[in-house]
N, C-alpha and C. Protein backbone atom coordinates (compact mmCIF):
# COMPACT_ATOMS: atom_id res chain seq x y z
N UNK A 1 0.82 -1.19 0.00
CA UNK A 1 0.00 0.00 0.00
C UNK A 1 0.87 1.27 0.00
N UNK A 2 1.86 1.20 0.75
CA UNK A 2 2.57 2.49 1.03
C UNK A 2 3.66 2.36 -0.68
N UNK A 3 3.72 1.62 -1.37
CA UNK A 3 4.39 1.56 -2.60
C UNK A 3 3.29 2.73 -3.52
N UNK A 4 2.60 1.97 -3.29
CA UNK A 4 1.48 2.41 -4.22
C UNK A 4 1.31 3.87 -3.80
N UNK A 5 1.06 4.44 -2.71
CA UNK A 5 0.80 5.63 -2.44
C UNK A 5 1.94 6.65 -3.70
N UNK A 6 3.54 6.10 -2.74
CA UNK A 6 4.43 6.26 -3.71
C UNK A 6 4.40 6.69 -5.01
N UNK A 7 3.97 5.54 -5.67
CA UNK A 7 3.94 5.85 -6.88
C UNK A 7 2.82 6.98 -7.54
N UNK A 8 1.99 7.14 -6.65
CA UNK A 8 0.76 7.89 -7.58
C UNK A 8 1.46 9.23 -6.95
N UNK A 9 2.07 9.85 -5.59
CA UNK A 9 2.86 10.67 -5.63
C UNK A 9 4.07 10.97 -6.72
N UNK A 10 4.73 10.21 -7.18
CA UNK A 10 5.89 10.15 -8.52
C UNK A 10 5.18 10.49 -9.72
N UNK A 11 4.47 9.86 -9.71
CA UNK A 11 3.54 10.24 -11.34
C UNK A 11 3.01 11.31 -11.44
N UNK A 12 2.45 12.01 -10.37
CA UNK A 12 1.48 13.59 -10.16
C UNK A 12 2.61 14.87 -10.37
N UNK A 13 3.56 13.93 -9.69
CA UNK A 13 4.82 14.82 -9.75
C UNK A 13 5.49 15.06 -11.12
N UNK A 14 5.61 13.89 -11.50
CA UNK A 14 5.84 14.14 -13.09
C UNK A 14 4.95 14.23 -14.52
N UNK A 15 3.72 14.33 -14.45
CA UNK A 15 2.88 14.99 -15.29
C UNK A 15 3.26 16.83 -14.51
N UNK A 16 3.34 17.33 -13.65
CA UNK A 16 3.51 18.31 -13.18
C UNK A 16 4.62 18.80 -14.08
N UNK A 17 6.03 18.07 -13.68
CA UNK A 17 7.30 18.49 -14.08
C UNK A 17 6.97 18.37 -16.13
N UNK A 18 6.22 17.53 -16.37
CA UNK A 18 5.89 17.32 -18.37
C UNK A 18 5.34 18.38 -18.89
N UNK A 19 4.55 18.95 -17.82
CA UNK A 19 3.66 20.55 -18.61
C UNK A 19 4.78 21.79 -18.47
N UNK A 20 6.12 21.42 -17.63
CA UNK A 20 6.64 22.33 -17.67
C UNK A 20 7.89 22.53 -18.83
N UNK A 21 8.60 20.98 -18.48
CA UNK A 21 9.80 20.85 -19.77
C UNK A 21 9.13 19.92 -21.37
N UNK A 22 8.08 19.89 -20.95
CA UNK A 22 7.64 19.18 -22.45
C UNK A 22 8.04 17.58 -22.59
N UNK A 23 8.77 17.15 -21.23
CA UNK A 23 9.40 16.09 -21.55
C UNK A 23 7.98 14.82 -22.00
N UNK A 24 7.88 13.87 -22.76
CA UNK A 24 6.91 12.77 -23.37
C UNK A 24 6.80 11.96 -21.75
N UNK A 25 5.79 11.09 -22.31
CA UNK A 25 5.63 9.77 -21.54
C UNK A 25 7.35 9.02 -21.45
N UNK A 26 7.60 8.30 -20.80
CA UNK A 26 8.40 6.76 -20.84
C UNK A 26 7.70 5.61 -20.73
N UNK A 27 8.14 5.48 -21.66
CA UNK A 27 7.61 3.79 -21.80
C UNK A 27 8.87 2.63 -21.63
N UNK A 28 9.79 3.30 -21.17
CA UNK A 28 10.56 2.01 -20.89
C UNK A 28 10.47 0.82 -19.76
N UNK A 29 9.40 1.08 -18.98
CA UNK A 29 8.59 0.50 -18.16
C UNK A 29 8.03 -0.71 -19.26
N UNK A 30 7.55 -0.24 -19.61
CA UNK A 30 6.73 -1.31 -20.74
C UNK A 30 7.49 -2.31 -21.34
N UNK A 31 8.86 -1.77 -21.93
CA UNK A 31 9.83 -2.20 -22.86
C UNK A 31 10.37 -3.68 -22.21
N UNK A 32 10.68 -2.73 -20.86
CA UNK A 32 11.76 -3.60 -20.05
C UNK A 32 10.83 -5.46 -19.14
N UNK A 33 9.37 -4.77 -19.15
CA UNK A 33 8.46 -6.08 -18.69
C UNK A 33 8.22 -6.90 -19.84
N UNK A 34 8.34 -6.14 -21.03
CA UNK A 34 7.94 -7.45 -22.13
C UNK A 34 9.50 -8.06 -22.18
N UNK A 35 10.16 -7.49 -21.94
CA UNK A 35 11.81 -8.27 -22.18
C UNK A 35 12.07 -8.98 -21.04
N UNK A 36 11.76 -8.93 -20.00
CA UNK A 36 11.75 -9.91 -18.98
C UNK A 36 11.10 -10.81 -18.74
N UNK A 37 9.60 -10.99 -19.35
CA UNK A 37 8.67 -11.62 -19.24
C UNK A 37 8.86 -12.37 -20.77
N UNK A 38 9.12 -12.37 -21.86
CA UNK A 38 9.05 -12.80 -23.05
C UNK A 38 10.81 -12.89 -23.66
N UNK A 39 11.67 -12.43 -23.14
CA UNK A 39 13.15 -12.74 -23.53
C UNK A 39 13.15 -11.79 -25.30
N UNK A 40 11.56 -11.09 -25.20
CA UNK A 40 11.88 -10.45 -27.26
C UNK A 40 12.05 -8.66 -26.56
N UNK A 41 13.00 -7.60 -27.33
CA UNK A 41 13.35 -6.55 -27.04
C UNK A 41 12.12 -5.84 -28.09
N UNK A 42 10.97 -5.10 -27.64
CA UNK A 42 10.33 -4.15 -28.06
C UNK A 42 11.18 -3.01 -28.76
N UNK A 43 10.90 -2.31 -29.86
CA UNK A 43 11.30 -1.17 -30.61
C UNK A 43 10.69 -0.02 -29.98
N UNK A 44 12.01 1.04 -29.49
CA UNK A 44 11.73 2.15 -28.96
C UNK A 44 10.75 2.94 -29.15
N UNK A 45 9.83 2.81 -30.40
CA UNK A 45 8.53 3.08 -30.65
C UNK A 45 7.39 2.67 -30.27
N UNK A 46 7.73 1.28 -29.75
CA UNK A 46 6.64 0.89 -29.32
C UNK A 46 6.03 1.53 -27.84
N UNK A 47 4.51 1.62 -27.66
CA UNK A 47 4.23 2.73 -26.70
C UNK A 47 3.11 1.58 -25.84
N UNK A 48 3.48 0.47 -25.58
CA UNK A 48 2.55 -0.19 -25.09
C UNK A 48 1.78 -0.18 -23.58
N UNK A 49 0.93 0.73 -23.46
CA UNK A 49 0.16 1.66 -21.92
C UNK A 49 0.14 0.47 -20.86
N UNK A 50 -0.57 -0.83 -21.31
CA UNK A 50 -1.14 -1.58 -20.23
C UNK A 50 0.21 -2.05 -19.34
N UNK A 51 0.99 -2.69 -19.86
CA UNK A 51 2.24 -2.90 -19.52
C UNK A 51 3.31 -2.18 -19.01
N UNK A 52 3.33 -0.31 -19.57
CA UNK A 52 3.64 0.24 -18.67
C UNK A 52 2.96 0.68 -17.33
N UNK A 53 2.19 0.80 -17.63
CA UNK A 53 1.20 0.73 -15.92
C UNK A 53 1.66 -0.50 -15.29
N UNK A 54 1.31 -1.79 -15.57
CA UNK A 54 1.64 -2.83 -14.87
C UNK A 54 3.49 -2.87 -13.95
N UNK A 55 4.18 -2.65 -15.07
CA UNK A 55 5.49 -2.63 -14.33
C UNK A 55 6.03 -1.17 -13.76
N UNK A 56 5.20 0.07 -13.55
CA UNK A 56 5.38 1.16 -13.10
C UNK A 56 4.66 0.88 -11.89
N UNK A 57 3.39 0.21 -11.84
CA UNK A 57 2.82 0.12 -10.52
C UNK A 57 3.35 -1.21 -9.53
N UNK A 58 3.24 -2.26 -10.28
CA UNK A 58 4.24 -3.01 -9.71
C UNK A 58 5.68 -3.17 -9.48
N UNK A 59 6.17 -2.37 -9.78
CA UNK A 59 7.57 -2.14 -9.32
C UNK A 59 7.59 -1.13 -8.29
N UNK A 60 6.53 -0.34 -7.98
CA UNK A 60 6.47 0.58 -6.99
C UNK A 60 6.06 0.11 -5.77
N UNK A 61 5.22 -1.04 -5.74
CA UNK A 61 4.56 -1.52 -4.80
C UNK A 61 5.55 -3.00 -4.44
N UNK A 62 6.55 -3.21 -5.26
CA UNK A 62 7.23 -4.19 -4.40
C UNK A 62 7.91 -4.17 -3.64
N UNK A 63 8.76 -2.39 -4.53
CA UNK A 63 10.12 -1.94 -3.73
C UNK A 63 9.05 -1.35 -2.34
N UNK A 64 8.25 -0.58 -2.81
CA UNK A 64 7.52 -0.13 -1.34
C UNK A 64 7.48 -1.35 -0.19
N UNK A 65 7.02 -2.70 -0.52
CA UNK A 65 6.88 -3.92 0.36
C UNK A 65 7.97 -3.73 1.10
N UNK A 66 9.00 -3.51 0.60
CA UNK A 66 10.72 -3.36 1.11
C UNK A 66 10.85 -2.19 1.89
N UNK A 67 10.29 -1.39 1.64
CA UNK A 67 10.46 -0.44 2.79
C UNK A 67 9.36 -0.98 4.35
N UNK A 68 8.44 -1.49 3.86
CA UNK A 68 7.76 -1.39 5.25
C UNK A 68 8.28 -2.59 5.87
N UNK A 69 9.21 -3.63 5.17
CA UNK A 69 10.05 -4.43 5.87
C UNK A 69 11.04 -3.87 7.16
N UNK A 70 11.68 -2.70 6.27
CA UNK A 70 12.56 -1.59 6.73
C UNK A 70 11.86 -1.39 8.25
N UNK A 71 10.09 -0.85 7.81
CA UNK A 71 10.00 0.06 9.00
C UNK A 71 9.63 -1.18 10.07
N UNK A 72 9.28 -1.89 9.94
CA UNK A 72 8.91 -3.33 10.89
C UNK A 72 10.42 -3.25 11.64
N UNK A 73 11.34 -3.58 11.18
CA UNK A 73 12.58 -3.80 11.55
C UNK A 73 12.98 -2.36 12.31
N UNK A 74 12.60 -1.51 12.15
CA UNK A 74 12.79 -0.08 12.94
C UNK A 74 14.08 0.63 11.88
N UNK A 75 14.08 0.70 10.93
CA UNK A 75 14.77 1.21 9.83
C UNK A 75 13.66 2.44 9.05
N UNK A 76 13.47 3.67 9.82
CA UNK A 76 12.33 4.42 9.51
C UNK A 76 12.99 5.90 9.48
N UNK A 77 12.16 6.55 8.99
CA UNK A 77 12.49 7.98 9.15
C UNK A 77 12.97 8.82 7.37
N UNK A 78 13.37 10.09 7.52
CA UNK A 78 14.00 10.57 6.37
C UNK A 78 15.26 9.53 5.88
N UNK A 79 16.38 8.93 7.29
CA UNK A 79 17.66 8.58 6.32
C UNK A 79 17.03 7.04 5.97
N UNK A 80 15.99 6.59 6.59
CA UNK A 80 15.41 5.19 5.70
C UNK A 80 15.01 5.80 3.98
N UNK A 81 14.59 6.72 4.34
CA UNK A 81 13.74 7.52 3.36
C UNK A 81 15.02 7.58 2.22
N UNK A 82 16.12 8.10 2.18
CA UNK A 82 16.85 8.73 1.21
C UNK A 82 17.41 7.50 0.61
N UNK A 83 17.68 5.97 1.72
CA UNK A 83 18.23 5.01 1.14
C UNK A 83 17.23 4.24 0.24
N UNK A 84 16.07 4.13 0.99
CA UNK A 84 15.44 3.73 -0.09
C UNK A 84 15.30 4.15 -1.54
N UNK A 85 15.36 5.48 -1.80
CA UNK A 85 15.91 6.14 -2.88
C UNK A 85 16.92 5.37 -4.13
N UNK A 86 17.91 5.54 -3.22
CA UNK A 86 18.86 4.47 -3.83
C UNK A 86 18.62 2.70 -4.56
N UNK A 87 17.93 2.46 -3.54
CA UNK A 87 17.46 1.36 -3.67
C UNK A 87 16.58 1.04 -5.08
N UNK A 88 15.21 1.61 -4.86
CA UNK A 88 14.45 2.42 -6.18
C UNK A 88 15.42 2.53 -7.20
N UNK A 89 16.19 3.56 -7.39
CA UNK A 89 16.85 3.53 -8.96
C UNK A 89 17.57 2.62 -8.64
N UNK A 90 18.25 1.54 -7.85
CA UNK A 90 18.75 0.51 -8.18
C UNK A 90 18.51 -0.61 -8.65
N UNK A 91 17.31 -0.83 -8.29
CA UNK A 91 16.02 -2.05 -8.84
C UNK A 91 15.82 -1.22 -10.69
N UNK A 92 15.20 -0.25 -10.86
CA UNK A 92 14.88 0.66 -11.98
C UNK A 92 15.73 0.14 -13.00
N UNK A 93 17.42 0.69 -12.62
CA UNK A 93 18.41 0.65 -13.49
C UNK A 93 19.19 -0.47 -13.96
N UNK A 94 18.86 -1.94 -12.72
CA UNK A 94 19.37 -3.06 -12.90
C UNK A 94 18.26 -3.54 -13.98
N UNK A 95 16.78 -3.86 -14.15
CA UNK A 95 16.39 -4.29 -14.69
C UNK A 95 16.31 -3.74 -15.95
N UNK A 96 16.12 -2.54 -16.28
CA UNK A 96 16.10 -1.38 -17.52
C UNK A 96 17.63 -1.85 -18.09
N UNK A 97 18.78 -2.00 -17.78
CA UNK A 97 19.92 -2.57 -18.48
C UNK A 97 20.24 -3.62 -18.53
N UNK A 98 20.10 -4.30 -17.69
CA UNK A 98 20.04 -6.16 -17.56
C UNK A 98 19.30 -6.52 -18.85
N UNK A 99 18.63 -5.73 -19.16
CA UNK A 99 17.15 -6.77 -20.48
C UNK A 99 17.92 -5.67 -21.80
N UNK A 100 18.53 -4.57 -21.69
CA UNK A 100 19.37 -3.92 -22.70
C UNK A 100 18.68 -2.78 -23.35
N UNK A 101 17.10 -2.39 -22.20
CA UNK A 101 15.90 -1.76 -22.99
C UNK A 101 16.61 -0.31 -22.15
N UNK A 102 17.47 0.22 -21.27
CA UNK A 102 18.07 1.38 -20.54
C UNK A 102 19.13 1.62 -21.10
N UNK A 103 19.53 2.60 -20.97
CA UNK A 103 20.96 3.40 -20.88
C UNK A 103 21.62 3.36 -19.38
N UNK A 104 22.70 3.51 -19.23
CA UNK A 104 23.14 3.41 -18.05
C UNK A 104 23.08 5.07 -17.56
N UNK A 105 23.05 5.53 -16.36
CA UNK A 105 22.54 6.79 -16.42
C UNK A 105 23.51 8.36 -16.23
N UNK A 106 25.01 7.48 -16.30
CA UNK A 106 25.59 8.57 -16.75
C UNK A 106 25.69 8.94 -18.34
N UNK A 107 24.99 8.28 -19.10
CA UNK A 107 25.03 8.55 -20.69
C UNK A 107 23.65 9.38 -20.60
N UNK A 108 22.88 9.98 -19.80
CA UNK A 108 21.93 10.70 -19.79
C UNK A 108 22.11 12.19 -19.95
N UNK A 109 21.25 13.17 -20.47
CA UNK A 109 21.56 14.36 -20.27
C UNK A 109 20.95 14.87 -18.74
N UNK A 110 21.94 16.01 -18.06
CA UNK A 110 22.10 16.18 -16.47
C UNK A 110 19.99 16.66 -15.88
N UNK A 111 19.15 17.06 -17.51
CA UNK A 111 17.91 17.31 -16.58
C UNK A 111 17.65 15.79 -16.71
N UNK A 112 17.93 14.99 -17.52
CA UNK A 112 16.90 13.67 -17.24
C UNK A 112 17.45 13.24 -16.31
N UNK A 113 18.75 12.84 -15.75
CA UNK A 113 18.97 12.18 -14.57
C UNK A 113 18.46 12.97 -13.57
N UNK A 114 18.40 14.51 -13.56
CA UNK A 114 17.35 15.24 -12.25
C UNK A 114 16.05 14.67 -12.39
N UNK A 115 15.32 15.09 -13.46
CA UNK A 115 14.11 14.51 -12.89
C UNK A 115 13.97 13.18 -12.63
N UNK A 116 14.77 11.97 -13.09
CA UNK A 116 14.43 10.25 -12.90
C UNK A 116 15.25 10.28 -10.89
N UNK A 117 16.00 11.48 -10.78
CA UNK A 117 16.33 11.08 -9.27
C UNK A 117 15.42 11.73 -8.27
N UNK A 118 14.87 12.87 -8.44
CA UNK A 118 13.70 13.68 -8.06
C UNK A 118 12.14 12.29 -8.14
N UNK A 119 12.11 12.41 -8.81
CA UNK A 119 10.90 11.56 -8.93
C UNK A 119 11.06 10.38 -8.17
N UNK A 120 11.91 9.57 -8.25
CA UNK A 120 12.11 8.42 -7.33
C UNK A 120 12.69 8.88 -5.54
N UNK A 121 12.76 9.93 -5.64
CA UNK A 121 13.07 10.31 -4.44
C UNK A 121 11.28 10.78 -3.19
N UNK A 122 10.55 11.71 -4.68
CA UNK A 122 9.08 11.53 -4.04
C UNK A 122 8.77 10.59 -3.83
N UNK A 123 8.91 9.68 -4.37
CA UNK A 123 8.45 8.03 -4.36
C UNK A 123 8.82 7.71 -3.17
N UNK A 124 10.37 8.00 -2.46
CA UNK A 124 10.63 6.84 -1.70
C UNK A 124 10.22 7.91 -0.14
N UNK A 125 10.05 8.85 -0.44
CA UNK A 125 9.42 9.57 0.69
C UNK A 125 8.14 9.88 1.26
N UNK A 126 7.44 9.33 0.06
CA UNK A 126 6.02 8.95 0.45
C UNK A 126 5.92 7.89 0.59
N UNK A 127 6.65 7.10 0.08
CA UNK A 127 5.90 5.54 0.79
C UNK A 127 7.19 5.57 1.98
N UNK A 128 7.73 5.98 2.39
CA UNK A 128 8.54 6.09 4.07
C UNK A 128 7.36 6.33 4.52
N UNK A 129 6.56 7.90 4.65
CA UNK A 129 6.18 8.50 5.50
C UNK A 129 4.97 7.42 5.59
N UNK A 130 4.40 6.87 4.48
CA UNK A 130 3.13 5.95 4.41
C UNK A 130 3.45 4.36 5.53
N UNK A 131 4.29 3.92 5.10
CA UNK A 131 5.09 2.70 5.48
C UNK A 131 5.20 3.21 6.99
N UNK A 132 6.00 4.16 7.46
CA UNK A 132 6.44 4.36 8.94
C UNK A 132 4.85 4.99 9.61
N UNK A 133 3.75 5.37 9.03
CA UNK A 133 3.17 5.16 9.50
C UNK A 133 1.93 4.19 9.79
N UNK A 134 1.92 3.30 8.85
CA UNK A 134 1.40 2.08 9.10
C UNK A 134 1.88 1.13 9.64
N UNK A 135 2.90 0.66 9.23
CA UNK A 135 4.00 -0.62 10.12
C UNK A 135 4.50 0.22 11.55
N UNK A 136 4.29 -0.70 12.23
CA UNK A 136 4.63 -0.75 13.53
C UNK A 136 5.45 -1.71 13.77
N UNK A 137 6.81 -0.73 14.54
CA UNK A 137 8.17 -1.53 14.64
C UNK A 137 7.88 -2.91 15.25
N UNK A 138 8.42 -3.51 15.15
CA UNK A 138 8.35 -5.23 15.65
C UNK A 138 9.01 -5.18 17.35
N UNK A 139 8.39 -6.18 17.60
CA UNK A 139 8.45 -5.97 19.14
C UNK A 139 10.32 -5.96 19.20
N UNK A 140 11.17 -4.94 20.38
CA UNK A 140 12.01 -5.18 20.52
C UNK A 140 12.66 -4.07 19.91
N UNK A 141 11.92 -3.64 18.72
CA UNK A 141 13.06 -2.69 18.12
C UNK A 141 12.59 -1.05 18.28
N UNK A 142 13.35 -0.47 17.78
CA UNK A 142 12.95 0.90 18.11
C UNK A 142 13.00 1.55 16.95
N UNK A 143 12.50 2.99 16.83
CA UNK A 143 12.56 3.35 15.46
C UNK A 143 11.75 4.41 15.71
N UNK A 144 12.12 5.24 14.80
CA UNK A 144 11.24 6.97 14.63
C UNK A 144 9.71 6.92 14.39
N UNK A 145 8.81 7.25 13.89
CA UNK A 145 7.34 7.63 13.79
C UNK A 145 7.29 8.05 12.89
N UNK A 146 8.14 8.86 12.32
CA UNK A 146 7.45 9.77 11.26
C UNK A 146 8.50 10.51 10.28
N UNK A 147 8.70 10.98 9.47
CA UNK A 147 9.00 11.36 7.67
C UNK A 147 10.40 12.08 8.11
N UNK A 148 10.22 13.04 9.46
CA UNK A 148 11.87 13.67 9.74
C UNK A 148 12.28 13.33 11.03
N UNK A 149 11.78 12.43 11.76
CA UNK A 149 12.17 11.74 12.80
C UNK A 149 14.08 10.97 12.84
């Protein structure tokens, strides 16, 4: 749940940031689930919606699962928050180049790597603040409450 929150925070955020730089949809979401799921590489043209929804929302809601692991374990707060970050474009960038459908992201120009680190950063700070406040630390451990704790 707290993935999911995540993600519909990331996406609001970036239709926001699209009306401003013009930047298109990505569909490499799409690209990268038919290449993992089917072993065939889609053509950069191809714009296939259902599939990017599927692996934009499910990839948000798994890595999110992983954070509220985090907050169970008492791994909560902003610096849970920023690692998870990391984490996020690390899942993103392993699978997006592993299947050969990504660029690695220093071959990017410096606004696209801002907005793909911005955006995954809303992501991992709303599903913290979502996650740390739904999961309740596991008996024994200790851990913050809340988003700047």
């Amino acid at each position: 749940m707290a993935g999911l929150a995540g993600v519909a925070a990331m996406t609001a955020g970036e239709k926001v940031e699209q009306r401003f730089t013009h930047r298109p949809d990505s569909y490499v979401p799409a690209r990268t689930l038919t290449a993992l799921t089917t072993g065939r590489r889609l053509p950069e043209s191809a714009r296939p919606p259902v599939r990017n929804h599927l692996m934009h929302w499910g990839t948000g809601a798994a890595v999110g699962a992983l954070r509220g692991i985090w907050a169970a374990a008492g791994l909560r707060g902003w610096r849970a928050n920023a690692w998870h970050t990391s984490v996020r474009l690390a899942v993103d960038q392993t699978l997006e180049n592993a299947t050969g459908v990504g660029a690695p992201p220093w071959t990017w120009s410096r606004q696209d790597q801002v907005v793909d680190v911005a955006g995954k950063a809303v992501y991992s700070f709303v599903t913290g603040a979502v996650a740390d406040r739904l999961v309740a630390p596991a008996r024994g451990r200790s851990g913050s409450r809340g988003l700047w704790d």
